[in-house]
Structures are given as C-alpha cells and as structure tokens.
N, C-alpha and C. Protein backbone atom coordinates (compact mmCIF):
# COMPACT_ATOMS: atom_id res chain seq x y z
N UNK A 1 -55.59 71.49 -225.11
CA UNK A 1 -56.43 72.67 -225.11
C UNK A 1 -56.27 73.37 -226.46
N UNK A 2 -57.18 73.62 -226.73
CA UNK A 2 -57.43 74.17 -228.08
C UNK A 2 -57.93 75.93 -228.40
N UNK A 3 -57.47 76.66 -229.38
CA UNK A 3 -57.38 78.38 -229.14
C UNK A 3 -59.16 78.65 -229.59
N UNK A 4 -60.01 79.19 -229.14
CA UNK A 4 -61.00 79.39 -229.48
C UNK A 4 -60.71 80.18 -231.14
N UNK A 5 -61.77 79.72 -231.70
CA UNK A 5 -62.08 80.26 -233.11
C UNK A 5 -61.96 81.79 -232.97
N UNK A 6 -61.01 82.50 -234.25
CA UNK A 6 -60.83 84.00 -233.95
C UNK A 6 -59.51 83.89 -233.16
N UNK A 7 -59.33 83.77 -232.37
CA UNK A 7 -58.23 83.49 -231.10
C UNK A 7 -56.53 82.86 -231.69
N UNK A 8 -55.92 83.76 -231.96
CA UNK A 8 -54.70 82.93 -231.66
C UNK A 8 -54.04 82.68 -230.39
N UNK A 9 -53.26 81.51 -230.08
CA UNK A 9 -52.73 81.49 -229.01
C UNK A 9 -51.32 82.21 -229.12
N UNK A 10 -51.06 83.16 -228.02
CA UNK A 10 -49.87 83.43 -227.85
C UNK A 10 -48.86 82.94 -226.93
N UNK A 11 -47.68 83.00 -227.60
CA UNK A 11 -46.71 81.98 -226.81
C UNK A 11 -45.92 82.97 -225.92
N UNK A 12 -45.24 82.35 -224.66
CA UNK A 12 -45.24 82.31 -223.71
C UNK A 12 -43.94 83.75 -223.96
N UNK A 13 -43.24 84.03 -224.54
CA UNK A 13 -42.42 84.76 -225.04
C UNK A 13 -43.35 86.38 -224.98
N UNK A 14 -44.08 86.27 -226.30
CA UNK A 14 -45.12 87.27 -226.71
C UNK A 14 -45.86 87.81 -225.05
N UNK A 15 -46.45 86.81 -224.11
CA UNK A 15 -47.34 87.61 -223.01
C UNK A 15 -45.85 88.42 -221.88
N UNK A 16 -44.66 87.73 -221.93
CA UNK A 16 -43.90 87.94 -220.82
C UNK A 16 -43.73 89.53 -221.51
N UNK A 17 -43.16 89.77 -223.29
CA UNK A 17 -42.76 91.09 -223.16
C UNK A 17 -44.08 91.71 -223.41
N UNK A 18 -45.30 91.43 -223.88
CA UNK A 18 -46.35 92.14 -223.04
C UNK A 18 -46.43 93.15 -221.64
N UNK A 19 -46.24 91.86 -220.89
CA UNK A 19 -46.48 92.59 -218.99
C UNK A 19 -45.09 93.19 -219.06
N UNK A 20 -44.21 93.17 -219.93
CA UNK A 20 -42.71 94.19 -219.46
C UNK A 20 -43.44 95.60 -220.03
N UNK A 21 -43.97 95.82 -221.16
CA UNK A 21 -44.39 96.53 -222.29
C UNK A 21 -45.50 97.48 -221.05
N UNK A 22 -46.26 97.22 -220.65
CA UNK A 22 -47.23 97.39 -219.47
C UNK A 22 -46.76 98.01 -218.53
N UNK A 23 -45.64 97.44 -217.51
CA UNK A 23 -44.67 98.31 -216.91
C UNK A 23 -43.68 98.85 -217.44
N UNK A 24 -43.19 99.01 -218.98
CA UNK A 24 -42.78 100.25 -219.39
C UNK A 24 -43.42 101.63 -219.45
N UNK A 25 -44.58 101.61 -219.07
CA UNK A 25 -45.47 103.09 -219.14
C UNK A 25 -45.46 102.98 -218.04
N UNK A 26 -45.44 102.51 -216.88
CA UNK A 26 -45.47 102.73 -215.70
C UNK A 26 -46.03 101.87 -214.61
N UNK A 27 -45.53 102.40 -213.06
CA UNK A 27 -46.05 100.97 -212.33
C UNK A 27 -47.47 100.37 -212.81
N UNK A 28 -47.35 99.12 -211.71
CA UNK A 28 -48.96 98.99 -212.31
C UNK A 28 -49.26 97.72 -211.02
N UNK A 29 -50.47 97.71 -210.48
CA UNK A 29 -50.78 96.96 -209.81
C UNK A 29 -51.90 95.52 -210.40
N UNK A 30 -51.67 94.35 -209.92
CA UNK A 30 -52.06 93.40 -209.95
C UNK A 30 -53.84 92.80 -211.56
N UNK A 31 -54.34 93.84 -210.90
CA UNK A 31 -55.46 94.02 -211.26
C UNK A 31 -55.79 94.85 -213.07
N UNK A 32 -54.63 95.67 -212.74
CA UNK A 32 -54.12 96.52 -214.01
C UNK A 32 -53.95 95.63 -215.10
N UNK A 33 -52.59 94.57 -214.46
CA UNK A 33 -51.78 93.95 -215.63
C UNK A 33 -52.56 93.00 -215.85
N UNK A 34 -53.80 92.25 -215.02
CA UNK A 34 -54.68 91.22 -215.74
C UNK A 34 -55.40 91.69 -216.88
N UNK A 35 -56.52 92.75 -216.43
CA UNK A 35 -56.81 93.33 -217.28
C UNK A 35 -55.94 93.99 -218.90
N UNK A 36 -55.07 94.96 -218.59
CA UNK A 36 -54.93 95.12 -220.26
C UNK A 36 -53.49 94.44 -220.74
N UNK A 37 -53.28 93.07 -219.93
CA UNK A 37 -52.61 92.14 -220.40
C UNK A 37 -53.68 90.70 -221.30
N UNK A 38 -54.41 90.48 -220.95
CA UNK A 38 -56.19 89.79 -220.56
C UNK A 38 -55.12 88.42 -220.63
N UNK A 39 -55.30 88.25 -219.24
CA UNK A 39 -54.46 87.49 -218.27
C UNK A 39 -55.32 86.82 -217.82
N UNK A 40 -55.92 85.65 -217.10
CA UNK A 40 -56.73 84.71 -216.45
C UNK A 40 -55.38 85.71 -214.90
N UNK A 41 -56.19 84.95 -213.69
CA UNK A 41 -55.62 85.39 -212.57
C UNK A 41 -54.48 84.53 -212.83
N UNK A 42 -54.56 83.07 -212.57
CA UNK A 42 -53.70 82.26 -212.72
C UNK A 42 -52.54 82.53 -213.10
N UNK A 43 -52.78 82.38 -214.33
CA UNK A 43 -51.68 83.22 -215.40
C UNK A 43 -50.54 84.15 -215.31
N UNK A 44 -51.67 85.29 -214.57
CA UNK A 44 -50.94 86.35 -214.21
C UNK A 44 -50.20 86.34 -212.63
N UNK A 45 -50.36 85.28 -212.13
CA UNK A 45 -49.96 84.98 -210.85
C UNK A 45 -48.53 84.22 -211.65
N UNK A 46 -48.30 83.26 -212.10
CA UNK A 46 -47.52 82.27 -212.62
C UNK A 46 -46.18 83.32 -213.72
N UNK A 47 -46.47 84.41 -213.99
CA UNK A 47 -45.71 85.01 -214.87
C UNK A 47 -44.68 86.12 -214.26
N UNK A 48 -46.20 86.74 -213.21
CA UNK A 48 -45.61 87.78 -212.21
C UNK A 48 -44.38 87.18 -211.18
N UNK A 49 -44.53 85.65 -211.04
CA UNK A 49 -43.65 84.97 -209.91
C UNK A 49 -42.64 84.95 -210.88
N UNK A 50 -42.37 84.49 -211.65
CA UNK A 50 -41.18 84.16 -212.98
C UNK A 50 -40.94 85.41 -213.51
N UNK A 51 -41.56 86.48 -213.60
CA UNK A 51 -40.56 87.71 -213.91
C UNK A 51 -40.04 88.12 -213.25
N UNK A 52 -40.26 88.21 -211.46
CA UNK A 52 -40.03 88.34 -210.59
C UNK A 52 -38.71 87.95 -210.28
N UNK A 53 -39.04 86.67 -210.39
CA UNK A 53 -37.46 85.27 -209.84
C UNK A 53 -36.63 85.41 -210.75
N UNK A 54 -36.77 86.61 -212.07
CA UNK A 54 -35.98 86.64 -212.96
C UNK A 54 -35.11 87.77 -213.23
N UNK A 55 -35.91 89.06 -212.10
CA UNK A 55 -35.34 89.90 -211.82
C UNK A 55 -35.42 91.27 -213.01
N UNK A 56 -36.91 90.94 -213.76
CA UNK A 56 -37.02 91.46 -214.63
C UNK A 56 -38.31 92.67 -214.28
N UNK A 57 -38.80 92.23 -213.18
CA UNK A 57 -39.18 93.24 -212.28
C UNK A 57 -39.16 93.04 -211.30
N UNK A 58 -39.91 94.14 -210.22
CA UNK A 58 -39.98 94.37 -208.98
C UNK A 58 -41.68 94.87 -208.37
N UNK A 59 -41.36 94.38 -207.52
CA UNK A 59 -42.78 94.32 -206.31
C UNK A 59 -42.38 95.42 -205.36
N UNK A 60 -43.23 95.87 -204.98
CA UNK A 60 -43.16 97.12 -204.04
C UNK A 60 -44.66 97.56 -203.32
N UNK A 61 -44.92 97.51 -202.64
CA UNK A 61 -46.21 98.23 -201.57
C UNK A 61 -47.33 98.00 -202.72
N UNK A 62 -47.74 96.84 -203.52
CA UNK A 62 -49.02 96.25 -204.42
C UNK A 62 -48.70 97.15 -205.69
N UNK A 63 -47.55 97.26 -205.88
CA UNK A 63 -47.22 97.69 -207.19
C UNK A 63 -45.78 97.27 -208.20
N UNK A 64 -45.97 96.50 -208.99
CA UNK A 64 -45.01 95.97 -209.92
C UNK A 64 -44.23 97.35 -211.01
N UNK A 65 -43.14 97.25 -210.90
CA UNK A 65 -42.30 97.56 -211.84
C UNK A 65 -41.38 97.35 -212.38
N UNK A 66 -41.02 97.72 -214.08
CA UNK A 66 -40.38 96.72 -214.85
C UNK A 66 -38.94 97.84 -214.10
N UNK A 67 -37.39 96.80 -213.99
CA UNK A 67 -36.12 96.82 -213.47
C UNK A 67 -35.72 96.93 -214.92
N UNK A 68 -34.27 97.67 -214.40
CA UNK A 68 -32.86 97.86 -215.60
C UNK A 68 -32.90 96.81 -216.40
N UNK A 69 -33.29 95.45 -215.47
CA UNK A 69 -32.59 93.98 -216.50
C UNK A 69 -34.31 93.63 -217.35
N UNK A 70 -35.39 93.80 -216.56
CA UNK A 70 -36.45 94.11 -217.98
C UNK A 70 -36.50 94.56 -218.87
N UNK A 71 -36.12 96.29 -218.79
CA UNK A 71 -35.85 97.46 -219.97
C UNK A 71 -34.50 96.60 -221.31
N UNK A 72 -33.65 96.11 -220.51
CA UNK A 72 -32.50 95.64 -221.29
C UNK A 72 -33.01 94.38 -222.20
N UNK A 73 -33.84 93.32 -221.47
CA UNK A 73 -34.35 92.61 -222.04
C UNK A 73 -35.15 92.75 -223.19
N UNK A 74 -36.28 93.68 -223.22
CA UNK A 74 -37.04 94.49 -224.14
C UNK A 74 -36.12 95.04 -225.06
N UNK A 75 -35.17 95.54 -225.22
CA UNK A 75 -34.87 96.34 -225.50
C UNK A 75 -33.86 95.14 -226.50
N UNK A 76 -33.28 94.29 -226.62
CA UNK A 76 -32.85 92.58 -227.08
C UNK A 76 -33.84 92.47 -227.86
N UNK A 77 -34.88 91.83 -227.18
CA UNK A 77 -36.40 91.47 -227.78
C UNK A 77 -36.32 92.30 -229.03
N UNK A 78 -36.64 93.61 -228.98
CA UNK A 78 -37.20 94.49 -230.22
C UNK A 78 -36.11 94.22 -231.33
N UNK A 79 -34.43 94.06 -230.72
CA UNK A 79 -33.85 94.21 -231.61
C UNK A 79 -33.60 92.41 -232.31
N UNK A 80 -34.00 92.10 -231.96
CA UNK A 80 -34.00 90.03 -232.52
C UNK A 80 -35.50 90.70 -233.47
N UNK A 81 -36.75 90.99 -233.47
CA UNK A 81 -38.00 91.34 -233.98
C UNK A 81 -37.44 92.13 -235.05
N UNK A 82 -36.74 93.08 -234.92
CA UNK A 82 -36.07 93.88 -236.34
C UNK A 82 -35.30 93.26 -237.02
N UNK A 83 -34.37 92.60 -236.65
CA UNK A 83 -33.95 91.42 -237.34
C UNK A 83 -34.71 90.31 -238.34
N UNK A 84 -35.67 89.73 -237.84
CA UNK A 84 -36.38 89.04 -238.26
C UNK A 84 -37.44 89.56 -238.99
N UNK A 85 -37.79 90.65 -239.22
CA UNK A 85 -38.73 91.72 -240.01
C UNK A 85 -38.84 91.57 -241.41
C-alpha cells in the first residue's frame, strides 16, 4: 500500500502518541478520537484495543481516558523528541 500523493504515512509510534495527546485534553469518546485523530474505524478500533491492553488508557461508560502510565509515557516520548531535536 502506497501513501497518497501530498500524504505522508505516519508510523505507528506518531498515531499511538496522537490518541494519548487527544486524551490529554480530556475524555473523549469513540467517534471524537476517529475524527480529530483521522483514524479509519478499523484503525481506531485496533489501537484503542492495544492502548488499552497496555494500560495506557482506560474505558469507562463510552468514554476513553488517557491513565498515569499514558501521561508517563508521553511525557518519555517528548523527552527522547527533545533529545533528538
């Protein structure tokens, strides 16, 4: 599969602290994080299960939020990105 013209592909790293980045402003339900993640459903089904099983967030009554061990993760992330700057 190939990135449409204009389009870079982003790697799998880049969308996960995305949807953390998303529930750092606050919960967010299903529909939210496709949209201003621009997530295919799929996608966002397949990422939400693996952040999930990773304990990097949490599910609650149709609403996701990023956990202590997300924030901490992000919070790694930015500092490996300053590093590399």
């Amino acid at each position: 599969m190939t990135a449409k013209a204009g389009f870079a592909r982003r790697h799998r790293l880049e969308i996960v602290c995305s949807i953390l980045l998303l529930h750092n402003e606050g919960p967010r339900r299903k529909t939210q994080i496709m949209k201003e993640g621009n997530l295919s459903f799929q996608q966002l089904q397949r990422y939400l299960d693996f952040l999930t099983e990773k304990g990097l967030i949490s599910h609650d009554g149709g609403l996701y939020r990023i956990t202590g061990r997300g924030t901490r993760f992000l919070e790694a992330y930015r500092e490996l990105e300053a590093l590399l700057a």
